[in-house]
N, C-alpha and C. Protein backbone atom coordinates (compact mmCIF):
# COMPACT_ATOMS: atom_id res chain seq x y z
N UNK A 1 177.51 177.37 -12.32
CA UNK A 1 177.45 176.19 -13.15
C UNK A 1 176.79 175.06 -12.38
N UNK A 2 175.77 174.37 -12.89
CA UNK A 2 175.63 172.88 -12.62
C UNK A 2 174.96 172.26 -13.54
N UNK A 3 175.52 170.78 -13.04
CA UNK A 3 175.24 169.69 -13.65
C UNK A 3 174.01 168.83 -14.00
N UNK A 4 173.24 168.97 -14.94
CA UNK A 4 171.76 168.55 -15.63
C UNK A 4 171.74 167.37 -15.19
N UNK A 5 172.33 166.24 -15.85
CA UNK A 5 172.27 164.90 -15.29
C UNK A 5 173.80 164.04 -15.17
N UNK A 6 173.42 163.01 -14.98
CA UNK A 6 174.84 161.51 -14.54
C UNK A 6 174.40 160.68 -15.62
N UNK A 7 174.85 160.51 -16.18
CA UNK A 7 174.73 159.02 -17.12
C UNK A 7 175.87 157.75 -16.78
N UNK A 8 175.89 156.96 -15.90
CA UNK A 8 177.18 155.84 -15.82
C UNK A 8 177.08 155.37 -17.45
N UNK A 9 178.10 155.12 -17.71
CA UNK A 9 178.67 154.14 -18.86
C UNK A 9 179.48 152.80 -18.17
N UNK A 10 178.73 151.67 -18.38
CA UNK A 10 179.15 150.35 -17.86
C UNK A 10 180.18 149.97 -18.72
N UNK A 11 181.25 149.32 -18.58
CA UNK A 11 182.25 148.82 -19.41
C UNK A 11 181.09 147.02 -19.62
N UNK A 12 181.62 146.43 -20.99
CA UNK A 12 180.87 145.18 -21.25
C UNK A 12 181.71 144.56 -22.40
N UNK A 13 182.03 143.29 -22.28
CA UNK A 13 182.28 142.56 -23.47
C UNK A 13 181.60 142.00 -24.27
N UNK A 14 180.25 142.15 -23.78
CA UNK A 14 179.22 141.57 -25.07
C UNK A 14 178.36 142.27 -24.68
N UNK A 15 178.36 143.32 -25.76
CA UNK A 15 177.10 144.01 -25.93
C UNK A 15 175.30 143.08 -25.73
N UNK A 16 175.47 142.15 -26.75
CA UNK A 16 174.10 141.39 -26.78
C UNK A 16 173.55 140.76 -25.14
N UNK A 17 175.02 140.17 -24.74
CA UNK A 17 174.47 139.63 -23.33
C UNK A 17 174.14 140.61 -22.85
N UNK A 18 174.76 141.82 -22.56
CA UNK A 18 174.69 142.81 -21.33
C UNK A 18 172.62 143.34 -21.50
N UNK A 19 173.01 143.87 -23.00
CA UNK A 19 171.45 144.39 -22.88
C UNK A 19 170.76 143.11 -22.48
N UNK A 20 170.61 141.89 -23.02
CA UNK A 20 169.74 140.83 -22.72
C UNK A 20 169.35 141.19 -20.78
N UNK A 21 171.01 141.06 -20.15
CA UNK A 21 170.89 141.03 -18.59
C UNK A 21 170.30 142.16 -18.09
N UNK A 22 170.06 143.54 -18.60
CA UNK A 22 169.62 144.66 -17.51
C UNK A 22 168.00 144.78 -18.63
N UNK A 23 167.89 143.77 -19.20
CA UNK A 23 166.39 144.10 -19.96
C UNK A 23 165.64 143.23 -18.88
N UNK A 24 165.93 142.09 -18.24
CA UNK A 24 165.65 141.41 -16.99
C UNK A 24 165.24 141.94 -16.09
N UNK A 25 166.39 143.33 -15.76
CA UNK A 25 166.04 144.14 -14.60
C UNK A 25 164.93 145.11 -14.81
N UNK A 26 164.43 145.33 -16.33
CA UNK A 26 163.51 146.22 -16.54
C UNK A 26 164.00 147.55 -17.55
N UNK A 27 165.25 147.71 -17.78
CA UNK A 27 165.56 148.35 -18.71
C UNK A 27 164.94 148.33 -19.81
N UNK A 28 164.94 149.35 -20.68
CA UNK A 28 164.66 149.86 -22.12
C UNK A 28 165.80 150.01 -22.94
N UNK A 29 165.82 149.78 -24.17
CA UNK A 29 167.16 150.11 -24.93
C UNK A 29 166.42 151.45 -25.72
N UNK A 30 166.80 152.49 -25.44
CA UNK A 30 166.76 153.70 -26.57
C UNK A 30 167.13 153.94 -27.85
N UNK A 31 168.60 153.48 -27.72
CA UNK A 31 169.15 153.51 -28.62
C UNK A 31 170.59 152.46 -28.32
N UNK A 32 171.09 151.50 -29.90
CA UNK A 32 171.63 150.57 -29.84
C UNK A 32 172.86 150.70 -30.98
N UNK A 33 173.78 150.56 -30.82
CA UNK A 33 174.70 151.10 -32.07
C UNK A 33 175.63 149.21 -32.17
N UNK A 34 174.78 148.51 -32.40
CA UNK A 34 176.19 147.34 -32.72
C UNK A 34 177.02 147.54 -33.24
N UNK A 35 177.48 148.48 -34.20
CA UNK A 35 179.06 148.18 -34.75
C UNK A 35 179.71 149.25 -34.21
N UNK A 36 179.26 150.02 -33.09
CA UNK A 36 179.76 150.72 -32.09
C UNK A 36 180.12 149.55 -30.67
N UNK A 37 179.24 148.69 -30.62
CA UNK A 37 178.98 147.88 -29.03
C UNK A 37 178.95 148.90 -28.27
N UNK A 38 177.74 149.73 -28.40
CA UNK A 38 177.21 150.70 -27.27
C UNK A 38 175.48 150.85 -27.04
N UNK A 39 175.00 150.98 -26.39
CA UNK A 39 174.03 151.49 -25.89
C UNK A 39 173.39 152.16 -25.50
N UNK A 40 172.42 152.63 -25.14
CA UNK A 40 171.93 153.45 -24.25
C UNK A 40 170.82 153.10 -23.53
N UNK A 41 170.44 152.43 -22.20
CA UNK A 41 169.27 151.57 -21.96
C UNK A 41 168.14 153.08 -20.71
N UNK A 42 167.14 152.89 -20.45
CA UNK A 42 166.60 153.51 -19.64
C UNK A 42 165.61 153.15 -19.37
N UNK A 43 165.22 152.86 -17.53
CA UNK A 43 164.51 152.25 -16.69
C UNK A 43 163.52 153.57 -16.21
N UNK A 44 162.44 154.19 -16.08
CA UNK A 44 162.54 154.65 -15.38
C UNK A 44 162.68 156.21 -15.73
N UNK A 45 163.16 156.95 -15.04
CA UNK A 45 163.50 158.43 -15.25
C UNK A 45 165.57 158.39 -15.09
N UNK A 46 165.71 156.66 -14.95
CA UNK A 46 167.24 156.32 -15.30
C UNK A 46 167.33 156.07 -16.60
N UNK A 47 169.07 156.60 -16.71
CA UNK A 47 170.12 155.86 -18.16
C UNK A 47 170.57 155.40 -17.79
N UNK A 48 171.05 154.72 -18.79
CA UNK A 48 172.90 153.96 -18.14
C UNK A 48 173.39 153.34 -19.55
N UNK A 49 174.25 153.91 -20.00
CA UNK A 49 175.53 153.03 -21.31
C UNK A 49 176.14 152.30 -20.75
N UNK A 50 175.84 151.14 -21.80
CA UNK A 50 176.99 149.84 -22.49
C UNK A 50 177.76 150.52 -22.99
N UNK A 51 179.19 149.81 -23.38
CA UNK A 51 179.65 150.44 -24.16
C UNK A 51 181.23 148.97 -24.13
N UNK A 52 181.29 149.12 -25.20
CA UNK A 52 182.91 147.68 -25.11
C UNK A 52 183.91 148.07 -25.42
N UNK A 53 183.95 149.28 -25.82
CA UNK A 53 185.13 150.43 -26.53
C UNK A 53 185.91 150.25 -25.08
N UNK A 54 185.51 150.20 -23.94
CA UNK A 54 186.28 150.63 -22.75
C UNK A 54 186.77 149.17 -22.28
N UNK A 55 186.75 148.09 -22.80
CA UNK A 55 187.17 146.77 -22.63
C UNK A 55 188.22 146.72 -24.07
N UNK A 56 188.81 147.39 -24.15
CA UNK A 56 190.31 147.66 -25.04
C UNK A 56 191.44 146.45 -24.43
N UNK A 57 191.51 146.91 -23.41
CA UNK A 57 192.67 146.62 -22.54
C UNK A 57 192.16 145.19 -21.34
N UNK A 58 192.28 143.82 -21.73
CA UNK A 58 191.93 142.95 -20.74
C UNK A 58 192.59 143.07 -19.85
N UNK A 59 193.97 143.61 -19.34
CA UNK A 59 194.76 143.29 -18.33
C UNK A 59 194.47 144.49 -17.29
N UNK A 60 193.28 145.68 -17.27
CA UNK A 60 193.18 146.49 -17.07
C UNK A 60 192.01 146.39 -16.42
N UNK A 61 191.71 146.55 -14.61
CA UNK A 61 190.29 146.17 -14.65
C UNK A 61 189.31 147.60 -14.85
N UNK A 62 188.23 146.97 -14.67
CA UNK A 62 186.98 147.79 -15.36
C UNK A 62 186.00 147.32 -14.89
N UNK A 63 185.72 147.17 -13.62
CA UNK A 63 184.19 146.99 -12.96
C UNK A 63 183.99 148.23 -12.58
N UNK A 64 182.57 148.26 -12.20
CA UNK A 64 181.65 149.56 -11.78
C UNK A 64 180.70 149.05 -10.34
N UNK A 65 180.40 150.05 -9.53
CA UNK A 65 179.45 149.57 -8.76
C UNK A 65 178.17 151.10 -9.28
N UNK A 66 176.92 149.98 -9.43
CA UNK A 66 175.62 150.87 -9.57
C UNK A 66 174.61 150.40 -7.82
N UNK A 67 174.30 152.04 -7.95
CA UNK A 67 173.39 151.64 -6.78
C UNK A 67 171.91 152.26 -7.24
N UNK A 68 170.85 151.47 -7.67
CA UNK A 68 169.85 151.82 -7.80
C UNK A 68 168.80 151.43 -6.75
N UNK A 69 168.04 152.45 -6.50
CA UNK A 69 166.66 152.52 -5.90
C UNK A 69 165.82 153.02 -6.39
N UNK A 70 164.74 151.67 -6.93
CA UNK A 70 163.59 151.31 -7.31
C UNK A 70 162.33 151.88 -6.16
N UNK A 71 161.41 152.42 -6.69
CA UNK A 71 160.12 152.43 -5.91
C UNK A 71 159.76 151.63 -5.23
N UNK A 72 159.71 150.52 -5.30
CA UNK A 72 158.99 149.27 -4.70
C UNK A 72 160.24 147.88 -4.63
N UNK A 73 161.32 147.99 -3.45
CA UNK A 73 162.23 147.10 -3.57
C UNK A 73 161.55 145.52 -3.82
N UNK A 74 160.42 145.19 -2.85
CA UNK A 74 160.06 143.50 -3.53
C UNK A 74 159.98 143.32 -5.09
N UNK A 75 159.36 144.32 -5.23
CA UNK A 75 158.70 144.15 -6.99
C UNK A 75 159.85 144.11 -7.62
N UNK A 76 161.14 145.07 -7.27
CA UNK A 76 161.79 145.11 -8.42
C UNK A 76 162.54 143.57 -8.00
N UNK A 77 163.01 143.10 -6.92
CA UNK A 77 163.53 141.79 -6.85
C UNK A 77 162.85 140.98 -7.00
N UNK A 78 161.54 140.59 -6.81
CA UNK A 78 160.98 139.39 -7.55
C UNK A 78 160.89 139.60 -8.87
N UNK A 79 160.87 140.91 -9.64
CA UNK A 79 160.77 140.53 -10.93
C UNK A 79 162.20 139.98 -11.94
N UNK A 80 163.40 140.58 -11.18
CA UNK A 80 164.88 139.75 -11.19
C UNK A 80 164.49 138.60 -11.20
N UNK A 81 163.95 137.93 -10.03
CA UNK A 81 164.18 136.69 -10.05
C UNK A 81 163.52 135.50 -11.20
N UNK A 82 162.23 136.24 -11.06
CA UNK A 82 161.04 135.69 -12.28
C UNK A 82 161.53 135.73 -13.74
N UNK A 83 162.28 136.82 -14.11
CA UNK A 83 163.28 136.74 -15.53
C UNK A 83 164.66 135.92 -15.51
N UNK A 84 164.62 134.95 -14.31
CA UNK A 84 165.44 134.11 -14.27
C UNK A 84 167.30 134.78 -13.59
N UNK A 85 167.32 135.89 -12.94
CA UNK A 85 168.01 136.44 -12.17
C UNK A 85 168.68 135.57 -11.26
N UNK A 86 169.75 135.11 -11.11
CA UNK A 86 170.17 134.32 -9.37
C UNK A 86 170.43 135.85 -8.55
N UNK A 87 169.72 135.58 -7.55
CA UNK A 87 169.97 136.92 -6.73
C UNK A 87 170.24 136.77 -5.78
N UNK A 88 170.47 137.39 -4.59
CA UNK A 88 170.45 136.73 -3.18
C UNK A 88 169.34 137.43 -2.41
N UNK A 89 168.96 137.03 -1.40
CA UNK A 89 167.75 137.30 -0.33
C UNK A 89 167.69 138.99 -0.21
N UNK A 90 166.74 139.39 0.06
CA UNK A 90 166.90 140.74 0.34
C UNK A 90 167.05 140.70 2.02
N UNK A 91 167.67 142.02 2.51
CA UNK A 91 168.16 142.20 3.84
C UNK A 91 168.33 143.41 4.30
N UNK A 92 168.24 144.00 5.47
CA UNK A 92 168.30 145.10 5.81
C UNK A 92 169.59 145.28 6.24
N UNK A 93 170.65 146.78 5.91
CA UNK A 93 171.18 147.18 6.37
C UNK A 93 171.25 147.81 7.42
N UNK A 94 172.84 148.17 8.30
CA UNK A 94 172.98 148.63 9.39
C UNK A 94 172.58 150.14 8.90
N UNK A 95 172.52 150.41 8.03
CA UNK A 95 172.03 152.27 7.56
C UNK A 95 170.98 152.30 6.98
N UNK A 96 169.73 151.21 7.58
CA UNK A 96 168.59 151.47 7.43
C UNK A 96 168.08 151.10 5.88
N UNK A 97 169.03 150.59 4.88
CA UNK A 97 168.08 150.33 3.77
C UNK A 97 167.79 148.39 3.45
N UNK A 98 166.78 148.44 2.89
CA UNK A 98 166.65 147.12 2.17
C UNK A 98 167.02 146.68 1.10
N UNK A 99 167.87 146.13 0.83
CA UNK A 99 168.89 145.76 -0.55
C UNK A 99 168.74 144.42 -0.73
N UNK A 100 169.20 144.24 -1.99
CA UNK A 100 170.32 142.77 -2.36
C UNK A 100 171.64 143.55 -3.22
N UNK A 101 172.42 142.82 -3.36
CA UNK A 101 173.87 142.84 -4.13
C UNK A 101 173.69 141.58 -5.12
N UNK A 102 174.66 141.95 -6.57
CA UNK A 102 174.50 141.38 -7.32
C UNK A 102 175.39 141.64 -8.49
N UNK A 103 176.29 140.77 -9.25
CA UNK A 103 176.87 141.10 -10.34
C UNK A 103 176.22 140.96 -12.22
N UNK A 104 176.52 141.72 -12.47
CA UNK A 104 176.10 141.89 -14.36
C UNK A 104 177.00 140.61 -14.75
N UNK A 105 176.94 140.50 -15.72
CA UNK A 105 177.46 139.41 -16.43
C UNK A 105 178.85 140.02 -16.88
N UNK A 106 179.85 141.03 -16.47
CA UNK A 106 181.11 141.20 -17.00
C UNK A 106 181.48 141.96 -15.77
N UNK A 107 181.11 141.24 -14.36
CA UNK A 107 181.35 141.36 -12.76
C UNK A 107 181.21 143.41 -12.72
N UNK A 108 180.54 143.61 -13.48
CA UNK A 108 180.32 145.13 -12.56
C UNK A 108 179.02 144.83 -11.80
N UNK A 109 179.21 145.24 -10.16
CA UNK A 109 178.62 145.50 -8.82
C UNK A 109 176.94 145.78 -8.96
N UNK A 110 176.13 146.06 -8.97
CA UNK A 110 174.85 146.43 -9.23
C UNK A 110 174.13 146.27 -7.27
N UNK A 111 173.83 147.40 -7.07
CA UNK A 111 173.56 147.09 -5.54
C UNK A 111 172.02 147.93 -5.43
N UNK A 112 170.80 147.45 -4.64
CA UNK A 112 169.35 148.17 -5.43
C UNK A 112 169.21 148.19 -3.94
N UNK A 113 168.26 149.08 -3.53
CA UNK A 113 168.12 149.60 -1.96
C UNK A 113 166.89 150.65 -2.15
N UNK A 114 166.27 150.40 -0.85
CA UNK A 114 165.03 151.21 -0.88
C UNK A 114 165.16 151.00 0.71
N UNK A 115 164.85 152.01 1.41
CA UNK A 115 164.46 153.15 2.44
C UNK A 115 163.53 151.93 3.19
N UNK A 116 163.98 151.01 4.20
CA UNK A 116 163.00 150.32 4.76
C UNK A 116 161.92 151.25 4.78
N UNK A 117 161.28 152.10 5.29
CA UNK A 117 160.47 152.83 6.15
C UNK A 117 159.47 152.93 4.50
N UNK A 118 159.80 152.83 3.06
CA UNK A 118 158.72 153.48 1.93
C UNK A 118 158.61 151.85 1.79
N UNK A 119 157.34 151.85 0.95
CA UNK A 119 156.34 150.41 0.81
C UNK A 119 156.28 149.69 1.70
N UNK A 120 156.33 149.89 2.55
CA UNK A 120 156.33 148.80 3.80
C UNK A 120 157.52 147.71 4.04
N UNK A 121 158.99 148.40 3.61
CA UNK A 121 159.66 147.41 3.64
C UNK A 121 160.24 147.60 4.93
């Protein structure tokens, strides 16, 4: 047996903001179900679901951490920033990658990293 692909499903309380925020990052919406509040967005040869069904329970937390790596870490952070993103500086880690950290608009983690050593970072 194995496994074809991963799809994360983000927990979100507003559908409209959330897609608005990862359409910033470059996402696609595929497919959009409002009277579901779900999604399906894809960047890339990535998915990733919205979804608010899983925000049932406020007293219950529900953050996520995503770690994506983009081809070209400047490009994909200046273009964050240029769609009006607050981001923080990019920086190299002690395990060799170039990142920033950053929260979605319903505090799930979003962390983007690329391989100092590819594009010249």
């Amino acid at each position: 047996m194995k496994l074809n692909r991963l799809v994360p499903m983000q927990p979100v309380k507003n559908l409209s903001v959330s897609v608005a925020f990862y359409r910033k990052l470059g996402f696609e919406v595929e497919k959009q179900q409002d009277d579901w509040g779900w999604a399906m967005l894809r960047c890339g040869d990535c998915q990733m679901m919205l979804d608010q069904s899983i925000h049932l329970h406020d007293n219950i937390p529900k953050t996520a951490v995503l770690y994506l790596y983009p081809d070209n870490i400047q490009a994909f952070h200046q273009q964050a920033r240029d769609n009006g993103l607050a981001v923080p500086d990019l920086d190299v880690t002690f395990y060799g990658l170039t990142e920033f950290r950053f929260e979605d608009p319903d505090g799930n983690r979003l962390w983007i990293g690329q391989d100092k050593t590819v594009s010249g970072c």
